[in-house]
Protein backbone atom coordinates (compact mmCIF):
# COMPACT_ATOMS: atom_id res chain seq x y z
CA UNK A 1 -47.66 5.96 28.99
CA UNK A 2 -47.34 2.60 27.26
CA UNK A 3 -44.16 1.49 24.33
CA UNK A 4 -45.97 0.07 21.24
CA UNK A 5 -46.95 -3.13 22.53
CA UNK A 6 -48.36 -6.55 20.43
CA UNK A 7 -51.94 -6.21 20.09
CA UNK A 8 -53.58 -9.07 21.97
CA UNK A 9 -50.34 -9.69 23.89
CA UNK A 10 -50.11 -7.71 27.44
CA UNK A 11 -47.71 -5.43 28.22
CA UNK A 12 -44.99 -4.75 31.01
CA UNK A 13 -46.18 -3.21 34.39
CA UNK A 14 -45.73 -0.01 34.98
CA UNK A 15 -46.49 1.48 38.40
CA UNK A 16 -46.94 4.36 40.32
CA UNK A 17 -47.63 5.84 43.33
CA UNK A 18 -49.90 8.16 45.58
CA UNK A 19 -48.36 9.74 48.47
CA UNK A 20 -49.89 11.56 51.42
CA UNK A 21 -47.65 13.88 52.43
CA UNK A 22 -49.40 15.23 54.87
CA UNK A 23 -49.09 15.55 58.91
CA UNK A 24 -52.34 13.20 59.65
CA UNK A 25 -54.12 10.45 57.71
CA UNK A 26 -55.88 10.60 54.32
CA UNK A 27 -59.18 8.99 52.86
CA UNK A 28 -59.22 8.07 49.46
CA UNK A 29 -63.07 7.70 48.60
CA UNK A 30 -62.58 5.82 45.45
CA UNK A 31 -59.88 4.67 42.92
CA UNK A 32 -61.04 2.78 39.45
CA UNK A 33 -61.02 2.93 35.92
CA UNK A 34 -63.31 5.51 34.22
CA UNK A 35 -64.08 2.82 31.53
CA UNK A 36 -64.67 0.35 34.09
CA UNK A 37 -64.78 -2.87 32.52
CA UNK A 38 -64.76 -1.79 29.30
CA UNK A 39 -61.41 -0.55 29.96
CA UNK A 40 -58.09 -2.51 27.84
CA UNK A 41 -56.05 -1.72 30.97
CA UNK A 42 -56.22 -3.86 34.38
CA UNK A 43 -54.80 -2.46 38.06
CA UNK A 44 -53.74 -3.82 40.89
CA UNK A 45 -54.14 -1.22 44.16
CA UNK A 46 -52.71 -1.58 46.93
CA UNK A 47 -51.79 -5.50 46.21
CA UNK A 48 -55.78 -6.04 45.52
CA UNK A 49 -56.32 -6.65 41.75
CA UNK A 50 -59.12 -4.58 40.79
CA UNK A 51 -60.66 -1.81 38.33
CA UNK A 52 -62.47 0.02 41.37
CA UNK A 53 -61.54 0.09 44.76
CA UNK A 54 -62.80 1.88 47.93
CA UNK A 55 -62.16 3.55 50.91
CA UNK A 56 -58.46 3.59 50.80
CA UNK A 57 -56.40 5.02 53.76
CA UNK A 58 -53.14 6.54 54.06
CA UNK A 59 -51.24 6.58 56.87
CA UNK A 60 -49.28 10.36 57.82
CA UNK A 61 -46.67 10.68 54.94
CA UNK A 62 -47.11 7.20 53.79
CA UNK A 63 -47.90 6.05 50.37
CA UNK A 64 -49.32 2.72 48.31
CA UNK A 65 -48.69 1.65 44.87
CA UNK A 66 -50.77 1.00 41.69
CA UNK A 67 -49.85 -1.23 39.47
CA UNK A 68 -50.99 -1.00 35.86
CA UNK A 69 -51.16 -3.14 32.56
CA UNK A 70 -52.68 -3.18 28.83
CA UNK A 71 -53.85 -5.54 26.62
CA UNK A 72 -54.45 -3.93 22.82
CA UNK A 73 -56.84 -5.33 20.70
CA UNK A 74 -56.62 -6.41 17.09
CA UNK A 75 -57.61 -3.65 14.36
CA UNK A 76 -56.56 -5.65 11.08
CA UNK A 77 -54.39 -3.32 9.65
CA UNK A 78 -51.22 -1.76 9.84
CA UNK A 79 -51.47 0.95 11.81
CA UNK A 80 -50.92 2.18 15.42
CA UNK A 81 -53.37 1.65 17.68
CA UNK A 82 -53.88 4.68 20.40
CA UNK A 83 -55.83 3.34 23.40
CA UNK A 84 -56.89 5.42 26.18
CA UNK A 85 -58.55 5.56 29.68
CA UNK A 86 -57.81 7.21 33.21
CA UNK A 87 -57.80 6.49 36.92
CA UNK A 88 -60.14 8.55 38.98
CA UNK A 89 -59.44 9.51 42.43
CA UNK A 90 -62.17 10.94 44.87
CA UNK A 91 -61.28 12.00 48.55
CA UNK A 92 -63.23 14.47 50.42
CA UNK A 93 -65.30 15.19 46.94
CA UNK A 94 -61.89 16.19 45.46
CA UNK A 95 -61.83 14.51 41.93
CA UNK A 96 -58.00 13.92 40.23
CA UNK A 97 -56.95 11.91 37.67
CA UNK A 98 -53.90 10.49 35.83
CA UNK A 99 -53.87 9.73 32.10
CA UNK A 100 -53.34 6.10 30.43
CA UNK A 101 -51.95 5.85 27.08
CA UNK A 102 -50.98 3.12 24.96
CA UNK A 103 -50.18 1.98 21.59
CA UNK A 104 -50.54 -0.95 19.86
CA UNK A 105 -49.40 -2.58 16.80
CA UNK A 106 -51.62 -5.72 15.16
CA UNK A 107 -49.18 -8.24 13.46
CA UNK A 108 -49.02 -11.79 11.83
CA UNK A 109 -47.99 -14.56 14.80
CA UNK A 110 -45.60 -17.27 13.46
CA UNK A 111 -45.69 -20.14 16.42
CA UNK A 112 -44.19 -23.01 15.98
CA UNK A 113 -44.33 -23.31 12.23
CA UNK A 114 -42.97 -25.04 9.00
CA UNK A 115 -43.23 -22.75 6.43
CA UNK A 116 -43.35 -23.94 2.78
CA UNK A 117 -41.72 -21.22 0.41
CA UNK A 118 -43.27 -17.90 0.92
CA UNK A 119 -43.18 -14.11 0.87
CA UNK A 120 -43.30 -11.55 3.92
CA UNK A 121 -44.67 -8.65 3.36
CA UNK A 122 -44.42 -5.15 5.20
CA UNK A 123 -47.91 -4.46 5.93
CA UNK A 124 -47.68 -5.61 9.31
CA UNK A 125 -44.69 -6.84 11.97
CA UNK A 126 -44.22 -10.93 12.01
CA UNK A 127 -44.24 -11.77 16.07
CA UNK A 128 -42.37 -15.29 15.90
CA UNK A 129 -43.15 -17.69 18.88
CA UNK A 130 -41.06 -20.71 19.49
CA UNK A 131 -39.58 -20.71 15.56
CA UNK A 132 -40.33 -20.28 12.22
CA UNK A 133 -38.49 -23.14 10.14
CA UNK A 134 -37.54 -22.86 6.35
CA UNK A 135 -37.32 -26.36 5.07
CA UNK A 136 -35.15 -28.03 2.32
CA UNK A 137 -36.35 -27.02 -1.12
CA UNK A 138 -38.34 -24.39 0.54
CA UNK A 139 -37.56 -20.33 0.10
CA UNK A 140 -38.52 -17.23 2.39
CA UNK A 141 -38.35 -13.89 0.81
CA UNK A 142 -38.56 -10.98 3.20
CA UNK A 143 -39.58 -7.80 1.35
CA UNK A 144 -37.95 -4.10 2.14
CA UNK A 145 -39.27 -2.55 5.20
CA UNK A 146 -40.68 -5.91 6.97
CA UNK A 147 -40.22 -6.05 10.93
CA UNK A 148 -39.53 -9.36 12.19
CA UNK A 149 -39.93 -9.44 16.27
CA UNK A 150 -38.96 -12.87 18.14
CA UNK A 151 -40.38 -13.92 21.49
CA UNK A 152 -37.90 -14.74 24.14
CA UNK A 153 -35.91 -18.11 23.26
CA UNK A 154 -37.72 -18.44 19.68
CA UNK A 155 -35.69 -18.23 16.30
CA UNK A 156 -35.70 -18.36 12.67
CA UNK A 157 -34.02 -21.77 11.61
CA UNK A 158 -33.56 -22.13 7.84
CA UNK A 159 -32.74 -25.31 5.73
CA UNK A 160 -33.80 -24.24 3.12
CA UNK A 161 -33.15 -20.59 2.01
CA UNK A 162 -33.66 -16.80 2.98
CA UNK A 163 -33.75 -13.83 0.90
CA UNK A 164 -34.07 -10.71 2.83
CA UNK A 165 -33.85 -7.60 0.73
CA UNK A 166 -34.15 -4.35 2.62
CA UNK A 167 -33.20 -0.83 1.14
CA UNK A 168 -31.08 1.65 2.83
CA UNK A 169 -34.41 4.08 3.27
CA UNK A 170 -36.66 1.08 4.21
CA UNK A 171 -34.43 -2.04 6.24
CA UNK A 172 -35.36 -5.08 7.48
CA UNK A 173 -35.69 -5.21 11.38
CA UNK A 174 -35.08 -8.84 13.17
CA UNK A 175 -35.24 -8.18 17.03
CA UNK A 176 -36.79 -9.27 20.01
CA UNK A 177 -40.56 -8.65 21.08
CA UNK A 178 -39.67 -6.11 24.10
CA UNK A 179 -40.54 -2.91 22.58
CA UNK A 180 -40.27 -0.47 25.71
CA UNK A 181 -37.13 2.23 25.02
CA UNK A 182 -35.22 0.19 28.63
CA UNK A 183 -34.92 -2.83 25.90
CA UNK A 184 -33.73 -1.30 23.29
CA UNK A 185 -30.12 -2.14 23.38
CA UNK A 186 -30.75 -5.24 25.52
CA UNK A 187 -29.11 -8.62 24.11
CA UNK A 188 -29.98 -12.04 24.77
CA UNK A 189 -34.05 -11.32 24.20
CA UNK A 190 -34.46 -14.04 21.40
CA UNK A 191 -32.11 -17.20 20.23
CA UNK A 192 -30.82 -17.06 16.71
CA UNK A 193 -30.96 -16.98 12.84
CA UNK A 194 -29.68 -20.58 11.96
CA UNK A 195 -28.75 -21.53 8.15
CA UNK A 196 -28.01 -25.32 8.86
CA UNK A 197 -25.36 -26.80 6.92
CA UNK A 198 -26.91 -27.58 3.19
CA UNK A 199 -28.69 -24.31 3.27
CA UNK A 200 -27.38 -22.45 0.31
CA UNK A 201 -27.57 -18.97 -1.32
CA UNK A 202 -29.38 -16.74 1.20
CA UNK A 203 -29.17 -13.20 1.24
CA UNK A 204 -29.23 -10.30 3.28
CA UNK A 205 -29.01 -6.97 2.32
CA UNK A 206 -29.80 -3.75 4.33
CA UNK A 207 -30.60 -5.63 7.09
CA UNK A 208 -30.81 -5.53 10.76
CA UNK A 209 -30.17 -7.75 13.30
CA UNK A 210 -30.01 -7.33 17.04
CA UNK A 211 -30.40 -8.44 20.55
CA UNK A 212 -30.32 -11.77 20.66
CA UNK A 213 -27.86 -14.58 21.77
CA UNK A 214 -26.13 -14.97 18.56
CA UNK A 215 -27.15 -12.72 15.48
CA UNK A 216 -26.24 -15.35 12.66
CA UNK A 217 -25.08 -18.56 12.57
CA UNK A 218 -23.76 -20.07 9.40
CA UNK A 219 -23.31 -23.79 9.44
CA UNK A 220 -23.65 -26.65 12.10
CA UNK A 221 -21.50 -29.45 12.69
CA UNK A 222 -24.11 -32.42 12.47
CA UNK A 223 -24.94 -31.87 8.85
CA UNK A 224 -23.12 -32.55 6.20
CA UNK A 225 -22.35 -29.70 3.39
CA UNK A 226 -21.74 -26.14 3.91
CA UNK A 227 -23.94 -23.04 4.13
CA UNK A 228 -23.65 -20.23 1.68
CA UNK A 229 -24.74 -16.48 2.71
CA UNK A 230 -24.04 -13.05 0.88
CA UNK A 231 -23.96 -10.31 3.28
CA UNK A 232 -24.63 -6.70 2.25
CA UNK A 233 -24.92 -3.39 4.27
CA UNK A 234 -25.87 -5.44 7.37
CA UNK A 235 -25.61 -4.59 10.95
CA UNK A 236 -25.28 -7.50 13.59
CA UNK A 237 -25.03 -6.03 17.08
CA UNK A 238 -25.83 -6.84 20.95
CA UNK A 239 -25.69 -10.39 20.90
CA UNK A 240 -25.30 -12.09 24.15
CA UNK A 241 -23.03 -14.46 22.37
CA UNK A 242 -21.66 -14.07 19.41
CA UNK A 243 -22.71 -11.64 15.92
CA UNK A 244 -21.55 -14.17 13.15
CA UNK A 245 -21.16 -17.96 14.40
CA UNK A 246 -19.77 -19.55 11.35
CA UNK A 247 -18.87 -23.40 10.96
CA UNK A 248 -17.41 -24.38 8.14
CA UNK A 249 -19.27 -22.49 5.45
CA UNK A 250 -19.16 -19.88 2.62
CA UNK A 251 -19.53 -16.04 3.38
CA UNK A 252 -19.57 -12.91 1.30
CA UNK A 253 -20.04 -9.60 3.28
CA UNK A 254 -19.83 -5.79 2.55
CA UNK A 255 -20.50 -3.04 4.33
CA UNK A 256 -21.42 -5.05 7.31
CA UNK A 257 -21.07 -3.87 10.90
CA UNK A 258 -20.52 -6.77 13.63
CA UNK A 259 -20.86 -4.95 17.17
CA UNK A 260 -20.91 -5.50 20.57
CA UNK A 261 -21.05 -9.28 21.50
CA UNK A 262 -20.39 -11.22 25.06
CA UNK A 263 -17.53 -13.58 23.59
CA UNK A 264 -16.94 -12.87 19.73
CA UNK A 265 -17.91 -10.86 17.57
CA UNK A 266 -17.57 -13.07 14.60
CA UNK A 267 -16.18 -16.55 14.85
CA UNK A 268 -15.06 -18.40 11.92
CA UNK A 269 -14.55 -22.37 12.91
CA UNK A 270 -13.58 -25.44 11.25
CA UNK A 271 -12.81 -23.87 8.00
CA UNK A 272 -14.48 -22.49 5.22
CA UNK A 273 -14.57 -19.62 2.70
CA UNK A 274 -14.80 -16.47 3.95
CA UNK A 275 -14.45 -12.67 2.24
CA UNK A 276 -15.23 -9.32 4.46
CA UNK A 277 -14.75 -6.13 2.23
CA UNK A 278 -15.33 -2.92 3.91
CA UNK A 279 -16.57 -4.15 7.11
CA UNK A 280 -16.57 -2.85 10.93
CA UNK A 281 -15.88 -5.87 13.59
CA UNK A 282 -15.79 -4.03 16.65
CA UNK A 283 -16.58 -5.55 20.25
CA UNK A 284 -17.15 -3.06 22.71
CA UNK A 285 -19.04 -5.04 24.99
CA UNK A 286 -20.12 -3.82 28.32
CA UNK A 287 -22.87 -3.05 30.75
CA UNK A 288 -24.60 -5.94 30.02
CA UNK A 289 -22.95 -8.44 32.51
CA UNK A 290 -20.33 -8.56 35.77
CA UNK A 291 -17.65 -10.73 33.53
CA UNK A 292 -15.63 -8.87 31.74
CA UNK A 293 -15.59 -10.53 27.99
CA UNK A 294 -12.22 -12.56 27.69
CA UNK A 295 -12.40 -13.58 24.21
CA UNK A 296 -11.64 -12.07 20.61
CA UNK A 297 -13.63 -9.83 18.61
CA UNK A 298 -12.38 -12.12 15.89
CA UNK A 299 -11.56 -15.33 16.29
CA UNK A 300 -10.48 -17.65 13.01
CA UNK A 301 -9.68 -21.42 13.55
CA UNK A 302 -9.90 -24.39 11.47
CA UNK A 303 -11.25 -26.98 14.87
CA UNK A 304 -13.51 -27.19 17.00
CA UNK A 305 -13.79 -29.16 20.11
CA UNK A 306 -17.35 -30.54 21.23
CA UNK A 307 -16.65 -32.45 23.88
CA UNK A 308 -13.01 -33.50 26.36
CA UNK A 309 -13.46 -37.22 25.28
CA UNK A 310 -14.42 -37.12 21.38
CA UNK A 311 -12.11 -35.73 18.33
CA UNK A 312 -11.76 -32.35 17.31
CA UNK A 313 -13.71 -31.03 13.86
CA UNK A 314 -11.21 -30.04 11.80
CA UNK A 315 -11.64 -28.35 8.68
CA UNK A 316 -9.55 -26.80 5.25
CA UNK A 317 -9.51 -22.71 5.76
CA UNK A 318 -9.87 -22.56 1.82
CA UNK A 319 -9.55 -18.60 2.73
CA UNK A 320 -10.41 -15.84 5.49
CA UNK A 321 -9.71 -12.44 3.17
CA UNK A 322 -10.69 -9.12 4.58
CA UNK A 323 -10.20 -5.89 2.59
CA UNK A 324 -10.15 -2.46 4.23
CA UNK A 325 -11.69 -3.45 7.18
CA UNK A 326 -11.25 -2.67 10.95
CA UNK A 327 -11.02 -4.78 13.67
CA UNK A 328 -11.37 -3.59 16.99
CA UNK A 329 -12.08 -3.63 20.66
CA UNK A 330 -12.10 -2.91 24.46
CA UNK A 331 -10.62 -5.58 26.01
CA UNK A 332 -8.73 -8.90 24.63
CA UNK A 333 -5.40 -8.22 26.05
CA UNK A 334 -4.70 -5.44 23.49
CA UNK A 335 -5.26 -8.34 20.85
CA UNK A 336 -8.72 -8.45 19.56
CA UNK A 337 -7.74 -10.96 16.59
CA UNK A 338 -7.16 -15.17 17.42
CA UNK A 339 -5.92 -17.24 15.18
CA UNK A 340 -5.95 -21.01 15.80
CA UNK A 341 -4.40 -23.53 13.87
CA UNK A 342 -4.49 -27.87 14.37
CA UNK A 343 -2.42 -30.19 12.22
CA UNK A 344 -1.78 -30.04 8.61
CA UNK A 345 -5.32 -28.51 7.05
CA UNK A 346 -5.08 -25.37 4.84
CA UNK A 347 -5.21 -22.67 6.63
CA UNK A 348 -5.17 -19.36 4.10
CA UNK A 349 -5.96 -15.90 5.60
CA UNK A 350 -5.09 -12.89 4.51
CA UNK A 351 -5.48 -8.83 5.96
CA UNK A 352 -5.11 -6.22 3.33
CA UNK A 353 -4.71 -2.93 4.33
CA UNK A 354 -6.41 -3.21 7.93
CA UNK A 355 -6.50 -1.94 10.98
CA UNK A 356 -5.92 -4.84 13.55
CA UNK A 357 -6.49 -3.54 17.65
CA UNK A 358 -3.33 -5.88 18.24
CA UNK A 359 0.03 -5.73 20.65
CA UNK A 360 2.97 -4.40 19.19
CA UNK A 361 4.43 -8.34 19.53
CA UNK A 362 2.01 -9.66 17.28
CA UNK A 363 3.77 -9.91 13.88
CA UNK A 364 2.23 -8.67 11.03
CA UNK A 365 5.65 -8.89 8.97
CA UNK A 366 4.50 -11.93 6.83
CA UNK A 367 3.11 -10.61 3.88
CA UNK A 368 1.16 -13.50 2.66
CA UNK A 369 -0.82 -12.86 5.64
CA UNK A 370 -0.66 -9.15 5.98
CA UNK A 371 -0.40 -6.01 3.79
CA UNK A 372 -0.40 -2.25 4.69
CA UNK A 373 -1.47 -3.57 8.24
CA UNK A 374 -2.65 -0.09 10.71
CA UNK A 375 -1.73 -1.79 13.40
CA UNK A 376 -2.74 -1.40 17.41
CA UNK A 377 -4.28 1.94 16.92
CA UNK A 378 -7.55 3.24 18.07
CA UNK A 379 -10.00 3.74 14.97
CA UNK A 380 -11.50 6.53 17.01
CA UNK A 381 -15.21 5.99 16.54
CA UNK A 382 -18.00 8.32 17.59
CA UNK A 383 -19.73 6.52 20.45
CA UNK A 384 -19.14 2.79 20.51
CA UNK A 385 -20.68 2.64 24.30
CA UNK A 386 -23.66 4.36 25.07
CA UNK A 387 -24.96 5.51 21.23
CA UNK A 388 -23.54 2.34 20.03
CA UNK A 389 -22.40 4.71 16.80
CA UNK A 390 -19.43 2.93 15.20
CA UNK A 391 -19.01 5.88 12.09
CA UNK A 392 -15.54 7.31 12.40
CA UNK A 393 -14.97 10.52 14.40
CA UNK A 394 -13.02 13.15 12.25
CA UNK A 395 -9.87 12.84 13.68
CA UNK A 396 -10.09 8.90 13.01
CA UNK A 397 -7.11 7.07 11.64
CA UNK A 398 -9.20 4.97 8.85
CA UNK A 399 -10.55 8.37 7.33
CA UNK A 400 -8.97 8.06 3.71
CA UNK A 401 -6.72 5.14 4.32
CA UNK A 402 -8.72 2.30 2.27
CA UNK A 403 -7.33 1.07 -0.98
CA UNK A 404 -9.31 2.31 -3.81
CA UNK A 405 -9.03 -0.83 -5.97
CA UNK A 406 -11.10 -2.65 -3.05
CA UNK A 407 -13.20 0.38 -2.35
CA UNK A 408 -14.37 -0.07 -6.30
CA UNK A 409 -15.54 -3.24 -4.93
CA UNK A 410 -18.35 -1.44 -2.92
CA UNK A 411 -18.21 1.74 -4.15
CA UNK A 412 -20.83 2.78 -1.52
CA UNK A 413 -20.72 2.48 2.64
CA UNK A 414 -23.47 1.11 4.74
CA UNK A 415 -25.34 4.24 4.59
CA UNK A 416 -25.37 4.65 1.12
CA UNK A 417 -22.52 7.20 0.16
CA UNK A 418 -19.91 7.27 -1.81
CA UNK A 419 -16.63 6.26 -0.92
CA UNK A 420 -14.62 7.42 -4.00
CA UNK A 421 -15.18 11.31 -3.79
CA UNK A 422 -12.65 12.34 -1.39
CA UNK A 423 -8.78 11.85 -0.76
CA UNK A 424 -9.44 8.18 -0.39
CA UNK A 425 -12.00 5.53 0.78
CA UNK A 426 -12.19 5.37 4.82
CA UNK A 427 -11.82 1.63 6.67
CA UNK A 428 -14.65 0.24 7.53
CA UNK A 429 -18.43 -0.03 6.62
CA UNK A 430 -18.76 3.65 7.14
CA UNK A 431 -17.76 6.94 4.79
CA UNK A 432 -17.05 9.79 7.11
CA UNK A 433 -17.65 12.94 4.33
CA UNK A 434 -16.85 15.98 6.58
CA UNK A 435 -19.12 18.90 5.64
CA UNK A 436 -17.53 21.69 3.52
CA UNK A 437 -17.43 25.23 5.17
CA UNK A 438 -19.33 27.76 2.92
């Protein structure tokens, strides 16, 4: 049995094998495809590539492999595509079988392209090759529901603008193109959503973004300007890299969840203006790579260094606010926030009413920086590792802790319920509401 796979594209190989498990040796008569040529899938037996293959033997106990792939094609609409066939086996005018089954999923290919302003639709997946590139003066709207998969290395790069608009019921998906269940938590498959420098007032809301090397970046050094991005119910997790890469630049988010990231979670460099309300930043990193991660799960600075024999970028921190958030992790040296500072530029930051995963030496006394700081506690989530589920267990330290004047901010979490029904609003981007014994 196949994972949805691209229609047109082929799939993974799958194997298996035949074993004689028998005392002396066996004949196999016949092995091929009972569509024959007709058939979507190809094999290779036995190292020969080949639909039909004869007079196969099997040494006492021994065994040989058959390797199997499937190519889908096109229907024109949006639906899954079932495709079906079998291998026969005959030996000693014994006739077996094994099953094939595959689906398939037709979609629009974007390779390699400029695109002048323009609306995706959900009536079928976008398969992205290489890039897709929003120009200057140029607009992509995304509508609810739309499923944006990237091929290995490609990436949406946007001078221009973005407006994704999911729903709660109906998000928008951007991941990579390997659709089997072993890739489903798998980062590094794809490169990046880029909003050069210039690039102002995109939007994401209920979206999803996952898997790749870094999940957003905001802002690059060459050009001159700033990007602007609101940020709304948004999950950014798995990135081989880093969730939100941010250089100099303008960000609004609520209700976002940053997870699960080889070096940062988010990184905010060379200044900027930044505001997280109600957010998760959480880096529980692992199983994904031998080096243990070494760095932040924030990291705020107003530099950054290129290269040992040119200048630092140095930039005004105009403001770094976060309101009822959490900030967490597995590893950092107990501290999973950084902050870096170079020479006289503003640097403004401020932690209301947070948990920080820091040491017990790292002050939190100032209270121009810090207010009603949780800190160095475990925000006890459900199952940051293997079910990657970052909502708060019930015996979780953020349940009811929030301040309700920046709860009234975003009245609702990430999942769409209401924060301002209980005792108090919870940390975080998620509402636990613990069910009510009858």
């Amino acid at each position: 049995m196949f994972d949805t796979i691209f229609s047109t594209l082929g799939s993974t190989t799958q194997n298996l094998k035949i074993f004689n498990p028998y005392g002396q040796k066996v004949l196999i008569s016949s092995i091929k495809l009972a569509k024959a040529e007709a058939s979507n899938f190809r094999l290779n037996i036995n190292g020969v590539a080949a639909n039909e293959v004869h007079d196969l033997e099997i040494a006492p106990f021994d065994s040989l492999y058959i390797f199997v792939e499937v190519t889908i094609d096109p229907s024109g609409q949006n639906l899954p595509l079932v495709v079906k066939d079998s291998i026969l086996f005959e030996t000693n005018l014994n006739q077996q079988d094994v099953d094939l089954v595959a689906w398939g999923q037709d979609f629009n290919l974007i390779k390699q392209q400029k695109l002048k302003s323009t609306t995706w639709t959900n009536k079928k997946p976008y398969l992205v090759y290489n890039y897709a590139f929003v120009d200057s003066n140029q607009t992509l709207i995304i509508e609810e529901g739309t499923k944006i998969y990237f091929h290995k290395d490609a990436g949406l790069y946007v001078k221009g603008r973005v407006v994704a608009k999911g729903t709660v019921q109906n998000p928008i998906i951007f991941q990579g193109d390997r659709l089997e269940d072993d890739y489903a938590n798998v980062p590094d498959q794809w490169s990046q959503i880029l909003l050069y420098s210039g690039s102002k007032n995109n939007e994401f809301s209920n979206v999803e973004i996952k898997n790749a090397n870094i999940g957003l970046q905001v802002g690059n050094i060459e050009d001159e300007g700033f990007a602007t991005v609101k940020l709304t119910n948004t999950k950014i997790q798995n990135m081989a890299y880093a969730g939100i890469f941010a250089l100099k630049s303008e960000i609004v988010a609520e209700n976002c969840l940053i997870t699960n990231c080889g070096s940062f979670a988010v990184a905010l460099l060379v200044g900027g203006t930044y505001e997280f309300t109600h957010s998760t930043i959480a880096n529980y990193w692992g199983g994904f790579s031998s080096k243990a991660r070494s760095t932040p799960s924030l990291l705020i600075q107003n530099f950054v260094s290129v290269k040992k024999d040119q200048p630092d970028y140095i930039g005004d921190l105009v403001k770094a606010n976060f309101g009822n958030c959490i900030i967490a992790g597995n590893v950092f040296d107990e501290n999973e926030l950084l902050l870096n500072k170079k020479n006289d530029a503003l640097f403004n930051y401020k932690f209301d009413r947070c948990i920080l995963q820091v040491a017990d030496t790292f002050k939190t006394s100032n209270e121009e920086h810090y207010l009603n700081i949780l800190k160095g506690i475990n925000p006890k989530f459900i199952d940051p590792y293997k079910k990657f589920n970052f909502e708060l267990d019930t015996l979780s330290p953020a349940k009811d802790s929030g301040k309700v004047n920046i709860a009234r901010l975003v009245p609702t979490d990430l999942k769409g319920r209401d924060r301002l029904i209980d005792k108090g609003p919870d940390l975080g981007a998620f509402e636990r509401q613990e069910k009510i014994a009858k």
